[in-house]
N, C-alpha and C. Protein backbone atom coordinates (compact mmCIF):
# COMPACT_ATOMS: atom_id res chain seq x y z
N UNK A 1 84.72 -11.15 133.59
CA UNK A 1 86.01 -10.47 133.45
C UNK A 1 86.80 -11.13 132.31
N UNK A 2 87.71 -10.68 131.16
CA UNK A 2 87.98 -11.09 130.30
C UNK A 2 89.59 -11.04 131.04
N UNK A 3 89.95 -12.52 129.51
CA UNK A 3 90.61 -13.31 130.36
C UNK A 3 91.54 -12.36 130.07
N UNK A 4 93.39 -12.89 130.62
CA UNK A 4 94.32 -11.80 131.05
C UNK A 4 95.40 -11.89 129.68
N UNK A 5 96.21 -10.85 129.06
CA UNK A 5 96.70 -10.96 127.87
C UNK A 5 97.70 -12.39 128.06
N UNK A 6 98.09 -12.82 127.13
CA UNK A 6 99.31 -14.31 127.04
C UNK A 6 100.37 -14.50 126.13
N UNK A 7 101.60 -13.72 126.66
CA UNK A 7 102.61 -13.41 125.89
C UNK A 7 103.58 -14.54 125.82
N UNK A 8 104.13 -14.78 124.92
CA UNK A 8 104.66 -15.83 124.59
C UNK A 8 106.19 -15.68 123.92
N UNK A 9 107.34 -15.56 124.78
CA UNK A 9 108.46 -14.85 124.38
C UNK A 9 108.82 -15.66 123.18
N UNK A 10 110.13 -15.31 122.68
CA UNK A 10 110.42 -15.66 120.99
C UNK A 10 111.13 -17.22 121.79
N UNK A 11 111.69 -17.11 122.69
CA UNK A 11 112.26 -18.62 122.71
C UNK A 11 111.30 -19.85 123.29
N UNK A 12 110.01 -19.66 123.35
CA UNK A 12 109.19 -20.56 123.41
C UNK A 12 108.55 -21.04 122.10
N UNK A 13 108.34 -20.12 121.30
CA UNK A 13 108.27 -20.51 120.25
C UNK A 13 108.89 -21.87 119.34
N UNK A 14 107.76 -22.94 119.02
CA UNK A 14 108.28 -23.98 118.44
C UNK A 14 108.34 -25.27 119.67
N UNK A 15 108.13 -24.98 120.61
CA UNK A 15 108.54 -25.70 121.83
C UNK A 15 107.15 -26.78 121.49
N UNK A 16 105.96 -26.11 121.63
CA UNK A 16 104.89 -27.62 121.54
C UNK A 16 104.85 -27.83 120.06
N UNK A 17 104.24 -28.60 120.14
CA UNK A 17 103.95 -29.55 118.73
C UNK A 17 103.02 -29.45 117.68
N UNK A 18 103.20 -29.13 116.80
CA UNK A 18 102.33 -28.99 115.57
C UNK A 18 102.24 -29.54 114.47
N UNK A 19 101.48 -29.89 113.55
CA UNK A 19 101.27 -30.59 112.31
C UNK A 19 102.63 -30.16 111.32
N UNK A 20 103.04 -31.03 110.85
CA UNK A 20 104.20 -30.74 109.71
C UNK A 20 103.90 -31.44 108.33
N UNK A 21 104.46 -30.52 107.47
CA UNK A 21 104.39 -30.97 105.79
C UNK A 21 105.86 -31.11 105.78
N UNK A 22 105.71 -32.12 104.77
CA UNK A 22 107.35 -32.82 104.13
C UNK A 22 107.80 -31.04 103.35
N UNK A 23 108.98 -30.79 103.59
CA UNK A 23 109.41 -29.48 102.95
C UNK A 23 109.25 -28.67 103.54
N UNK A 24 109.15 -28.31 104.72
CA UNK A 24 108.45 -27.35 105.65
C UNK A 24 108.53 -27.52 106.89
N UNK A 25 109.01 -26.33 107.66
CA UNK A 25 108.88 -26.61 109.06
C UNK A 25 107.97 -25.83 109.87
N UNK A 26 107.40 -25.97 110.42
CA UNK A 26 106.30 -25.55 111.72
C UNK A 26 106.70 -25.18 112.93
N UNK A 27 106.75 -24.20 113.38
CA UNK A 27 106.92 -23.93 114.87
C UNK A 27 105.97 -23.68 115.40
N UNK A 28 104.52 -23.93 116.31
CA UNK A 28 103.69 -23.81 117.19
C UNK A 28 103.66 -22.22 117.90
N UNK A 29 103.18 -21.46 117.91
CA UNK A 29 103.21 -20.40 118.97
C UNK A 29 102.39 -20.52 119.76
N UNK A 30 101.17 -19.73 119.57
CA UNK A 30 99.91 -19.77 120.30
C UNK A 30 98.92 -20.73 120.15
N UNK A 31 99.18 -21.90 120.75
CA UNK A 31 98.32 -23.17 120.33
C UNK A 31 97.87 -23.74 122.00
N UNK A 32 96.54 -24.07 121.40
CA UNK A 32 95.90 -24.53 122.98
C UNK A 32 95.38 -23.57 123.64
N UNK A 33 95.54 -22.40 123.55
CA UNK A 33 95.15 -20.93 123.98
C UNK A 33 94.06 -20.29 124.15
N UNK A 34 93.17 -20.34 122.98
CA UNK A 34 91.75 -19.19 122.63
C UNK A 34 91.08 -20.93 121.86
N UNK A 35 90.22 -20.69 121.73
CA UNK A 35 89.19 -21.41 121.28
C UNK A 35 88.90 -21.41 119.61
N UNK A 36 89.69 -20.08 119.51
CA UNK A 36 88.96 -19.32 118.06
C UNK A 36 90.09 -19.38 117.49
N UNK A 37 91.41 -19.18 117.81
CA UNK A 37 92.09 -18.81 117.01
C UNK A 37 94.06 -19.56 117.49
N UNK A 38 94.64 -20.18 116.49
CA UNK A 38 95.86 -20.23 116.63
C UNK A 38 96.96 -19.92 115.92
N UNK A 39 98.02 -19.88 116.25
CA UNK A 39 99.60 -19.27 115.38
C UNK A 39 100.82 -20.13 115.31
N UNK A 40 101.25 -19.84 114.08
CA UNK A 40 102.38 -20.20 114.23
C UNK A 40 103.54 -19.64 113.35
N UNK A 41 104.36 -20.19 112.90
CA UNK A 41 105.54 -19.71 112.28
C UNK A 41 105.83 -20.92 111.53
N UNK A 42 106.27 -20.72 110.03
CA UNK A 42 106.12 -21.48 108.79
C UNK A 42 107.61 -21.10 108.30
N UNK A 43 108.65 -22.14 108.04
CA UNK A 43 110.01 -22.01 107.84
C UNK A 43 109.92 -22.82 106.30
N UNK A 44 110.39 -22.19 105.52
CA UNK A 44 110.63 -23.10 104.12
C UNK A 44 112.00 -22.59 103.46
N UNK A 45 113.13 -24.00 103.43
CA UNK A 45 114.42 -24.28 102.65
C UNK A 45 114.48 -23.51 101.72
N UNK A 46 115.44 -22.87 101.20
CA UNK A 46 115.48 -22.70 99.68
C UNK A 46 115.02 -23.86 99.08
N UNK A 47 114.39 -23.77 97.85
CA UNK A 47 114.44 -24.41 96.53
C UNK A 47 113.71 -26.11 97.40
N UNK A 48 112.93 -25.34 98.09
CA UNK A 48 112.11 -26.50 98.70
C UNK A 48 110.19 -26.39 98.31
N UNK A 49 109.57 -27.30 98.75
CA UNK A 49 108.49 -27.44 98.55
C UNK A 49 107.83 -27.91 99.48
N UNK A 50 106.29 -27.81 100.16
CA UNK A 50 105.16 -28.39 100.93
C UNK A 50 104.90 -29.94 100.29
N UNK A 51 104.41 -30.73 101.48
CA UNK A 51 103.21 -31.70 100.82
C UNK A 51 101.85 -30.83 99.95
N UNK A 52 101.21 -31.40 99.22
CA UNK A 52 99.94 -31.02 99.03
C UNK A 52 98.95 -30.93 99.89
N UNK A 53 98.18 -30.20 100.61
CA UNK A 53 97.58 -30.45 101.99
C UNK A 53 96.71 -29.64 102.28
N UNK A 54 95.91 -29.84 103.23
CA UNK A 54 94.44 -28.82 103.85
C UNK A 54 94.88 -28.87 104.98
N UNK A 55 94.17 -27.79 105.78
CA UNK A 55 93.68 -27.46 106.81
C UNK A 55 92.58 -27.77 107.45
N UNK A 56 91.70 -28.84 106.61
CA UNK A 56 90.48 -29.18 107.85
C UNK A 56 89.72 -27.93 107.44
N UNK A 57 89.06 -28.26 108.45
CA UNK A 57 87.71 -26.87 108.56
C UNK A 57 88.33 -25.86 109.04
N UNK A 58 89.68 -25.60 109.08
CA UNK A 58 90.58 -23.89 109.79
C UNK A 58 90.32 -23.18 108.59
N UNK A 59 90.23 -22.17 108.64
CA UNK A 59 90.61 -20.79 107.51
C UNK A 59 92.45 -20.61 107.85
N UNK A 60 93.14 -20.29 107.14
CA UNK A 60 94.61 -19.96 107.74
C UNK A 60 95.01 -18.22 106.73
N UNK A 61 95.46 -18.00 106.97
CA UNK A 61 95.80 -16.33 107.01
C UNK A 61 97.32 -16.47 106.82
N UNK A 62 98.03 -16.15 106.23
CA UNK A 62 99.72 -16.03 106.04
C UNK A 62 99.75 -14.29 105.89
N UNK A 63 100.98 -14.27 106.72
CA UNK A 63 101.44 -13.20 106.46
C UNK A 63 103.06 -13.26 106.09
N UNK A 64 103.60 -12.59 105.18
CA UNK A 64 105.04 -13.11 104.54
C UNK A 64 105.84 -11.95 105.12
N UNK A 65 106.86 -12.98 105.82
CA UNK A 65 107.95 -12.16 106.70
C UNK A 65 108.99 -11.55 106.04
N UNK A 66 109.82 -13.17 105.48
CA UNK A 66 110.80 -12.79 104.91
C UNK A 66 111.26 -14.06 103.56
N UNK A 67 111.87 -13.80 102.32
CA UNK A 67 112.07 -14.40 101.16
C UNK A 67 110.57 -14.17 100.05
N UNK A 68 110.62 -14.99 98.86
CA UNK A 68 109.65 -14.76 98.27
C UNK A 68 108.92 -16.00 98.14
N UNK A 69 107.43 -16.56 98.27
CA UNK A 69 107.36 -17.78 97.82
C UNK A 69 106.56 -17.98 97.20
N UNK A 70 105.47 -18.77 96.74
CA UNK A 70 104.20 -19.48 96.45
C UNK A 70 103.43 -20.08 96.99
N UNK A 71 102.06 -20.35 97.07
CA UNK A 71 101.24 -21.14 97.35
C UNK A 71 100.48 -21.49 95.97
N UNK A 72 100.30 -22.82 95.59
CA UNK A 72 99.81 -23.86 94.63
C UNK A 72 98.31 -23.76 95.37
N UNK A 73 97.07 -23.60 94.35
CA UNK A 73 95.76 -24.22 94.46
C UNK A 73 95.33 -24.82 93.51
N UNK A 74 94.03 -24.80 93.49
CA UNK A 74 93.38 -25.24 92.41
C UNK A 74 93.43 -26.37 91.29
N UNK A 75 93.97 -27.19 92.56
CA UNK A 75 94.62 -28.62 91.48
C UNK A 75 96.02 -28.53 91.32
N UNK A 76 96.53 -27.45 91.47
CA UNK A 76 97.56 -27.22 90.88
C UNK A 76 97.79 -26.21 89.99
N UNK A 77 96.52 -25.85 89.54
CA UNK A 77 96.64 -24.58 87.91
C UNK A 77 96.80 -23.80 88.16
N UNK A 78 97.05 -23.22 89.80
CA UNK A 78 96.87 -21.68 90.11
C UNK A 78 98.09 -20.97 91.39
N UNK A 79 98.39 -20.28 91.21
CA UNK A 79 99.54 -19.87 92.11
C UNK A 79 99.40 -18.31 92.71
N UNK A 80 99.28 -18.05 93.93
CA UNK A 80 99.79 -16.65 93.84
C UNK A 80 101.33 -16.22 94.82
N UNK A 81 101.89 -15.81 94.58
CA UNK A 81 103.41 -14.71 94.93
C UNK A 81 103.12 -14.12 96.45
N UNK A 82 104.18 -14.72 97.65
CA UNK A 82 103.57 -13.69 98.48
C UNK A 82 105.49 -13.13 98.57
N UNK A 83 105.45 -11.64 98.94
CA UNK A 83 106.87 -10.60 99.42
C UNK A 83 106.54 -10.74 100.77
N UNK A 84 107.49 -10.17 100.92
CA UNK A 84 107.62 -9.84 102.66
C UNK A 84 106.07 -8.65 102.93
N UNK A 85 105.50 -8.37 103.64
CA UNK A 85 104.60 -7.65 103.95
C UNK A 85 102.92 -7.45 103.10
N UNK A 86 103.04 -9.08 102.66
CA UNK A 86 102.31 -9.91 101.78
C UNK A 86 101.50 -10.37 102.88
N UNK A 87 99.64 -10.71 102.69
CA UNK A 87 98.97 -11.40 103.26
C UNK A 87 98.48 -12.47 102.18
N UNK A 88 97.74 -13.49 102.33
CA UNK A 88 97.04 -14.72 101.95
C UNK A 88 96.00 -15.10 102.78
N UNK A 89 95.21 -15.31 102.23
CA UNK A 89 93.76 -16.31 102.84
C UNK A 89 93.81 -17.36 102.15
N UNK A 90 93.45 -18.82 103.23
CA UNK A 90 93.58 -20.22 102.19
C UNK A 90 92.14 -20.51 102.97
N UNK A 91 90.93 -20.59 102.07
CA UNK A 91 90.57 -21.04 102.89
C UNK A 91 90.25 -22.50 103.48
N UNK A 92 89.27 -22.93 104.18
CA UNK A 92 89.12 -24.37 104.72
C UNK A 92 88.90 -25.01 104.05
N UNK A 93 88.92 -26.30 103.31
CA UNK A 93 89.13 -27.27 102.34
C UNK A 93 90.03 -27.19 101.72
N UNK A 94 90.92 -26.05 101.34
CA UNK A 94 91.13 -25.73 100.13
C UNK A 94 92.77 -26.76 100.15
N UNK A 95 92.68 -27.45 98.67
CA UNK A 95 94.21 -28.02 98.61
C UNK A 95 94.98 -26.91 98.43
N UNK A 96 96.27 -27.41 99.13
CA UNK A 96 97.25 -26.09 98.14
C UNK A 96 98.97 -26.37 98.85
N UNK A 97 99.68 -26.41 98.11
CA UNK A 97 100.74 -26.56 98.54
C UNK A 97 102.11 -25.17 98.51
N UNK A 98 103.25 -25.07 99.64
CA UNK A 98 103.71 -23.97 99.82
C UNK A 98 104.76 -24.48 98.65
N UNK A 99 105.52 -23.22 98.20
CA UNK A 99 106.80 -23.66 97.14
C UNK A 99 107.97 -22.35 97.74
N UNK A 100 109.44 -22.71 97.94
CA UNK A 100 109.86 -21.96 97.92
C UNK A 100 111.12 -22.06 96.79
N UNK A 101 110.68 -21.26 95.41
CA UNK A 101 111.73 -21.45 94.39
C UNK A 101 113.29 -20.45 94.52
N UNK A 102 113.28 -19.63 95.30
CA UNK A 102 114.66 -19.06 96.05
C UNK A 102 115.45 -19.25 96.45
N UNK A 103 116.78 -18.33 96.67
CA UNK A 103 117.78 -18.58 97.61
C UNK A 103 117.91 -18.49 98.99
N UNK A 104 116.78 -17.97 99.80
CA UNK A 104 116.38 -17.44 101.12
C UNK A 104 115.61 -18.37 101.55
N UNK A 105 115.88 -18.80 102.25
CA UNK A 105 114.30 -19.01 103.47
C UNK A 105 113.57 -18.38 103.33
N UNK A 106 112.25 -18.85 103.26
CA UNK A 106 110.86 -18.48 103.54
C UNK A 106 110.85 -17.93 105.17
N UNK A 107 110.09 -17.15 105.81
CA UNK A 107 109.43 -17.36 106.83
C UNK A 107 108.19 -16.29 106.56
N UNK A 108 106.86 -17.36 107.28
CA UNK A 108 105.62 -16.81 107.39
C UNK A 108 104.87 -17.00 108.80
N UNK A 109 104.25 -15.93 109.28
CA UNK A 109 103.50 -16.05 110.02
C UNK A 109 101.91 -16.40 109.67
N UNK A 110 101.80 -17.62 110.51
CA UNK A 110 100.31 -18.65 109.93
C UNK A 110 99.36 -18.35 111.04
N UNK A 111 98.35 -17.78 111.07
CA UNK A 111 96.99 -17.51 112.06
C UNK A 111 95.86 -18.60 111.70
N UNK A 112 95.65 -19.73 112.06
CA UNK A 112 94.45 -20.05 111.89
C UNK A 112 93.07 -20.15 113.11
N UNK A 113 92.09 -20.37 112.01
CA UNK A 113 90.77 -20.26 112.65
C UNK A 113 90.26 -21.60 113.77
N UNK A 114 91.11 -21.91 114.36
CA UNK A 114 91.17 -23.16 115.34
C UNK A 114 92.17 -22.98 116.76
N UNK A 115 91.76 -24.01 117.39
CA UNK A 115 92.35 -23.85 118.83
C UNK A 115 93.92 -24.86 118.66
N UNK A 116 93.62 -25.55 117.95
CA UNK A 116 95.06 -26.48 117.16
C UNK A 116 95.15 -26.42 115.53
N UNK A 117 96.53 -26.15 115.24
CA UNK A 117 96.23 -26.73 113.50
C UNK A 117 95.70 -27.92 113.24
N UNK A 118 95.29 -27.51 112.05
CA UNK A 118 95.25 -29.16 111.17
C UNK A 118 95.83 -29.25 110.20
N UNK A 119 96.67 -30.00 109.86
CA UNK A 119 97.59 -30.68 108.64
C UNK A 119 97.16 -31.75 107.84
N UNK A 120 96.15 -31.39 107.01
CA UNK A 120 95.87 -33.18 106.47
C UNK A 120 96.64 -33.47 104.71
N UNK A 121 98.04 -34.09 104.95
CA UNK A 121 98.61 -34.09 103.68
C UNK A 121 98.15 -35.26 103.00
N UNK A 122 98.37 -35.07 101.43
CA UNK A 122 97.73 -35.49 100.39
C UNK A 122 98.87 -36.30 99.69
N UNK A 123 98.08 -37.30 98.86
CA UNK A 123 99.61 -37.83 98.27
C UNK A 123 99.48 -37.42 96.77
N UNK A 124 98.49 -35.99 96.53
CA UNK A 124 98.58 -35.11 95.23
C UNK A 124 97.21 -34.61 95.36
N UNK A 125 97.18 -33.87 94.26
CA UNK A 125 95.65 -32.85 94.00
C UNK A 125 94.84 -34.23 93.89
N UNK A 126 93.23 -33.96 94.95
CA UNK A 126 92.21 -34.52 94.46
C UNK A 126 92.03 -34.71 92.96
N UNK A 127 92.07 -34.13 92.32
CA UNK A 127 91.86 -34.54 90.81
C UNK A 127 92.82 -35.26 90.02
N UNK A 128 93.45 -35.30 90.46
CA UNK A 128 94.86 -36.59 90.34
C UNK A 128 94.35 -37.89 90.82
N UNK A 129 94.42 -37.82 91.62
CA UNK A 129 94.06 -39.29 92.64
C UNK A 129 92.33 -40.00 92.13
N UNK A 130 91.79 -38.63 91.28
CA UNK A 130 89.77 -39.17 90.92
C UNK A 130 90.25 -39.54 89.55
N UNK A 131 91.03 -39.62 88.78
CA UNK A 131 91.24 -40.12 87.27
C UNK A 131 91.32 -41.51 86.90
């Protein structure tokens, strides 16, 4: 018998604990839950920025709620734009840091491919730190 749906009202949200980047806040949703898969909610300052950082072996999925922002890869050389009703795939290894150059708050909804996040921040692009 499959298991029973697990709704999670808006004011629980943020309540357990999740990995955080300097510049960025994390709220936890669906964590501890499914085996396969967890959520959360991604808050970024105006005119703020992420650590540089991975996810571990997660895939993570953004979907852009509200403001405009960036995500940094590729060392750094590469950027793409997400709007509100914007998706992203990062996948697992991948460095990359969030940017929010605006007057709005960011907010994104984050799905990853794990039963907990992983946050592993960097103190810059691998290719920085191998020179």
């Amino acid at each position: 018998m499959p298991a029973p749906v697990l709704h999670l009202p808006a004011h629980d949200v943020g309540k357990a604990e999740t990995g955080q980047s300097e510049g960025m806040t994390r709220k936890a949703a669906l964590v501890n839950v499914s085996d396969k898969l967890c959520s959360s909610i991604m808050l970024a300052e105006p005119h703020s920025s992420s650590a540089i950082h991975t996810h571990g072996e997660l895939d993570t999925i953004i979907y852009a709620v509200k403001g405009i922002g960036k995500v940094k890869f590729a060392d750094g050389s590469k950027e793409v734009t997400l709007k509100p009703g914007d998706f992203a795939l990062i996948p697992a290894h991948a460095e990359h840091q969030e940017i929010n150059e605006g007057d709005e708050e960011l907010e994104w909804v984050i799905v990853r491919s794990g039963r907990t996040p992983i946050v592993n921040n960097l103190d810059g692009w691998s290719s920085e730190t191998r020179k």
